[in-house]
Protein backbone atom coordinates (compact mmCIF):
# COMPACT_ATOMS: atom_id res chain seq x y z
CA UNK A 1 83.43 110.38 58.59
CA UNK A 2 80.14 111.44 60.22
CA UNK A 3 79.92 111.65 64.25
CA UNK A 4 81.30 108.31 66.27
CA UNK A 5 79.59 106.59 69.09
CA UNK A 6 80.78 104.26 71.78
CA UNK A 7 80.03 100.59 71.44
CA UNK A 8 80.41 100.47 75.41
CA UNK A 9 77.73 102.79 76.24
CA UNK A 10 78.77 105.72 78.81
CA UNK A 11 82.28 105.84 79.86
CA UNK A 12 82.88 106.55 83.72
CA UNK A 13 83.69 109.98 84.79
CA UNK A 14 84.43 109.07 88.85
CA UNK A 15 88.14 110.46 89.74
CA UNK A 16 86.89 113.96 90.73
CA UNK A 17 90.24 114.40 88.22
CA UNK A 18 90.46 114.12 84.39
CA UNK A 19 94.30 112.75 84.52
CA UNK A 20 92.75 110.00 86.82
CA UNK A 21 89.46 109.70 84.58
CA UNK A 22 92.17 108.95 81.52
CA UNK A 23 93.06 105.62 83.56
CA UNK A 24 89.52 104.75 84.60
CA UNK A 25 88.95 104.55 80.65
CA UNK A 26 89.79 100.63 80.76
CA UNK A 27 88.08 99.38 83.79
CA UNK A 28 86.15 96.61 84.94
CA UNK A 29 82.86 97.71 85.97
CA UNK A 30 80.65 94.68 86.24
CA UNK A 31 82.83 91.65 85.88
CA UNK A 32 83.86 92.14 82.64
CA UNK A 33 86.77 94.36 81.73
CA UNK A 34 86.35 97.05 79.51
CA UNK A 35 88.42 99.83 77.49
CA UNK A 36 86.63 102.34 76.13
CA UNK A 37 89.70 103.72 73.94
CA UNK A 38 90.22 100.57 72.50
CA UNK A 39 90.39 101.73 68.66
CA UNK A 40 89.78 105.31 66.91
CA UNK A 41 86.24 105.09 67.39
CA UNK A 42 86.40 104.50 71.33
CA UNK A 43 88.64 107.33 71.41
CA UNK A 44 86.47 110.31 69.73
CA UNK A 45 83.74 108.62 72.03
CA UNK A 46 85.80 109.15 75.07
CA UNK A 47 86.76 112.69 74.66
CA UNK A 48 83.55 113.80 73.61
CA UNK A 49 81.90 112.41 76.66
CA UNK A 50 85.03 113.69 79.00
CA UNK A 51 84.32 117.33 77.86
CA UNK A 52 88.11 117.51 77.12
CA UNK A 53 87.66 118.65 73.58
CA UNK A 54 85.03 120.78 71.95
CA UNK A 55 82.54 119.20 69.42
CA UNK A 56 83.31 121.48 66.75
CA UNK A 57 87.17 120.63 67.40
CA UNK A 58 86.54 117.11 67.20
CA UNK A 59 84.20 117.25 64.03
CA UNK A 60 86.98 118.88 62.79
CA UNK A 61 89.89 116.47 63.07
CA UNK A 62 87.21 113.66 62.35
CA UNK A 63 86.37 115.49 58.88
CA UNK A 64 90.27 114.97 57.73
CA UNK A 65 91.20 111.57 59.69
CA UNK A 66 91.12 108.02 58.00
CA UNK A 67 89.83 104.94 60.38
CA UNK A 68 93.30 103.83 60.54
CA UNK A 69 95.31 106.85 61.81
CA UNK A 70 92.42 107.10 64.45
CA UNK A 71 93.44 103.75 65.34
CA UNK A 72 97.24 104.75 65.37
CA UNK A 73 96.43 107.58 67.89
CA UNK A 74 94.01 105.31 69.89
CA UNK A 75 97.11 102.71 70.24
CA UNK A 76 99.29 105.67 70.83
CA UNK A 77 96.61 106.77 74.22
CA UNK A 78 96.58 103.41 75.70
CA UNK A 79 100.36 103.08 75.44
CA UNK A 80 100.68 106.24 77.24
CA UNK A 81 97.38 105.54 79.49
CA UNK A 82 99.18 102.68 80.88
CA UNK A 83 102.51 103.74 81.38
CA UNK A 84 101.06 106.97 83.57
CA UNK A 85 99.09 104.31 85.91
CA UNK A 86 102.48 102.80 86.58
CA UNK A 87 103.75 105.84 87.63
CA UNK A 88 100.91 106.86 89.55
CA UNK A 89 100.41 103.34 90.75
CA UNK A 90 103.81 103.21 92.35
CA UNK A 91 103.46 106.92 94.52
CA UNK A 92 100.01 107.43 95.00
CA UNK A 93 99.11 107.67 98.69
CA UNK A 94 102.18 109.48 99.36
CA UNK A 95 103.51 113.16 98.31
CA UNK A 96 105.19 113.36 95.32
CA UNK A 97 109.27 113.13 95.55
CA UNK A 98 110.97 115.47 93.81
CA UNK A 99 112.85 112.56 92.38
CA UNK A 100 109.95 111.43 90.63
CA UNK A 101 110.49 114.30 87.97
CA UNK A 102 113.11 112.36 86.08
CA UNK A 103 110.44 109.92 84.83
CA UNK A 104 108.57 111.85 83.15
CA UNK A 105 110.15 112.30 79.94
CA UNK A 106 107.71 110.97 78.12
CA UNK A 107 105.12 113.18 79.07
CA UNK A 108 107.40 116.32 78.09
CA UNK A 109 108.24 114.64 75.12
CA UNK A 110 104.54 114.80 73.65
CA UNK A 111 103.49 118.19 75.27
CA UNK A 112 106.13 119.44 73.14
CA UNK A 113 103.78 118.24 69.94
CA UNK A 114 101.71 121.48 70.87
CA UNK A 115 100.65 123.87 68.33
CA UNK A 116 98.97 127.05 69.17
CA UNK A 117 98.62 130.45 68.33
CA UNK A 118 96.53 133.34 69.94
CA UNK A 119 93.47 134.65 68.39
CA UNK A 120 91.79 138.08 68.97
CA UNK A 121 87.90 136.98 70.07
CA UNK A 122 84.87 139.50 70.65
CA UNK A 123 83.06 138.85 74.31
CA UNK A 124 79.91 139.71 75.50
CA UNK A 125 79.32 141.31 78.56
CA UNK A 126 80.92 144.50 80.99
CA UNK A 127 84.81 145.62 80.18
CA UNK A 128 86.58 145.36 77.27
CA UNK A 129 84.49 143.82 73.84
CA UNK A 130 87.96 141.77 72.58
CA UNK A 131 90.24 139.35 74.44
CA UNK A 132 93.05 137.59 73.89
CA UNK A 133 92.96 133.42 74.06
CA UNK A 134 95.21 130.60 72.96
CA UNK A 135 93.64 128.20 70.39
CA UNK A 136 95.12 125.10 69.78
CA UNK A 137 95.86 124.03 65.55
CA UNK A 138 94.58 120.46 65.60
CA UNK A 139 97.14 119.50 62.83
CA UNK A 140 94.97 115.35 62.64
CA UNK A 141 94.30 112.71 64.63
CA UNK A 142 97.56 112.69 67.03
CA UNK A 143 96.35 116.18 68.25
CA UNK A 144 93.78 114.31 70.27
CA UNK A 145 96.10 113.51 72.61
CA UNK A 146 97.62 116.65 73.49
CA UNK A 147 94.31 117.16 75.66
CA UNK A 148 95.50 114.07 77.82
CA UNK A 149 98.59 114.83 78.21
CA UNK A 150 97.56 117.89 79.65
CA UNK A 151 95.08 116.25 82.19
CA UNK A 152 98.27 114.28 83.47
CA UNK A 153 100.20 117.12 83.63
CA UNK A 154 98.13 119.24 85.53
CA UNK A 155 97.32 115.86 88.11
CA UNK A 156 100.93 116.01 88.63
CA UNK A 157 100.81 119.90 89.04
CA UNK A 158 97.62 120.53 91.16
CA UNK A 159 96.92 117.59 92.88
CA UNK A 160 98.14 115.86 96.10
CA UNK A 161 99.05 112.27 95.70
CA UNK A 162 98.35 111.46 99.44
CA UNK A 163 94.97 111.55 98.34
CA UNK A 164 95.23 109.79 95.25
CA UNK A 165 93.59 106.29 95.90
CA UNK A 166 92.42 102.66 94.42
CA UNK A 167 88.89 102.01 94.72
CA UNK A 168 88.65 98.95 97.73
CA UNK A 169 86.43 96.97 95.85
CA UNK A 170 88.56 93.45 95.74
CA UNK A 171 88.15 93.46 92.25
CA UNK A 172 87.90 96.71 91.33
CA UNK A 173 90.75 99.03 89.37
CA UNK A 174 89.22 102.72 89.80
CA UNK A 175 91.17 105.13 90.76
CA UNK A 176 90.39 108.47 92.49
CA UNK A 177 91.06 111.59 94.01
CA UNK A 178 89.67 111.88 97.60
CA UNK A 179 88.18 115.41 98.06
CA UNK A 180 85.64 114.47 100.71
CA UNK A 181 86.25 116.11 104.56
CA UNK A 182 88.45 113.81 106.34
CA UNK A 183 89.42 111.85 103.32
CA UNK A 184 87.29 108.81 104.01
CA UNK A 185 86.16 108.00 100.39
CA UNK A 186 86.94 104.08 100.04
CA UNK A 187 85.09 103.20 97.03
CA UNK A 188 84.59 104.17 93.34
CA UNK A 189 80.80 104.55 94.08
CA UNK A 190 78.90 104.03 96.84
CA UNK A 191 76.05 102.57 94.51
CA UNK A 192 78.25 99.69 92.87
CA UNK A 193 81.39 98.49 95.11
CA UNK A 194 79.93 100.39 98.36
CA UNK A 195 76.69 98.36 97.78
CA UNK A 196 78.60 95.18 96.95
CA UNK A 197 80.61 95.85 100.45
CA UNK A 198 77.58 96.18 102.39
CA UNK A 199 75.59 93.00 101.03
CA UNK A 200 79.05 91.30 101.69
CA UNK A 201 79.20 92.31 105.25
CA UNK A 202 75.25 91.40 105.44
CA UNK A 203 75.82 87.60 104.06
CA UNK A 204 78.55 87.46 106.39
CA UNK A 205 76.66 88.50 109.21
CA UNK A 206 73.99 86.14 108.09
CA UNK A 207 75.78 83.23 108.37
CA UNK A 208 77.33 84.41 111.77
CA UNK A 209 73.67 84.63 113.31
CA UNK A 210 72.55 80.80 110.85
């Protein structure tokens, strides 16, 4: 199979976090709902525009992987995809509870798919000319989502869910992590559901002064 492109165009990389990215993949950006991972195809697309996996990694998996066990794994993504936004749904804007942790089973259950071994690699630059890093065997197609499962992982690990938030757009489904001082972000963008806010507020106004 040669290289794969997305029939949706660009996917939408807003969450200021990858786990959180993985849910914006299905998404209803201008009226119209899309999902981005919804087949094989979609999927390669997705990663390779997330940055999560490595071209030559992906070429690589792609040069032993039918259409249909693409598909499989795609299925496989969106099954977990959607059962993480539950989760995250239901405790977001609030800290984690310890509690929490006996949910998660199914995320444990496919790290544990992991294969990798450490290779000796030559560097460039001052100190030592070898180092030591973890490579992952991509064994086909199901590897791919060992990357997101990862992303969820570490959004459980390193981020803090009181600043996990839904975009305010009334029809909107982005999610996102609020970095910004004071943790005022409200919207996905300010240059699509911002904007639509504002001309809202203007109409209204409008008629107020009509």
């Amino acid at each position: 199979m040669g290289s794969l492109s997305s029939q949706h165009g660009p996917a939408i990389f807003i969450a200021d976090a990858h786990g959180l990215d993985f849910l914006n993949s299905v998404a209803t950006p201008v009226d119209v709902p899309v999902d981005w991972i919804e087949d094989g195809e979609g999927l390669v697309s997705w990663l390779r525009q997330s940055g999560l996996v490595a071209p030559a990694q992906l070429d690589e998996v792609l040069s032993r992987a039918t259409p249909k066990k693409l598909d499989v794994a795609a299925e496989e993504a969106r099954r977990l995809r959607e059962w993480f936004r539950r989760f995250v749904r239901k405790r977001m804007g609030r800290s984690l509870p310890l509690t929490s942790f006996a949910e998660l089973g199914p995320l444990n259950e496919l790290l544990k798919r992991e294969h990798s071994f450490a290779q000796l690699v030559s560097r460039d630059g001052d100190g030592p000319p070898f180092e030591l890093r973890r490579e992952r065997r991509w064994a086909g197609p199901e590897s791919l989502l060992l990357p997101l499962a990862e992303t969820m992982a570490s959004l459980l690990c390193d981020e803090d869910f009181t600043k996990v938030k839904a975009c305010e757009g009334p029809t909107c489904t982005l999610l996102f992590a609020d970095h910004t001082r004071g943790a005022r972000r409200r919207w996905c963008s300010m240059a699509v559901c911002g904007n639509r806010d504002k001309q809202a507020r203007f109409r209204d106004r409008s008629k107020a002064d009509a």
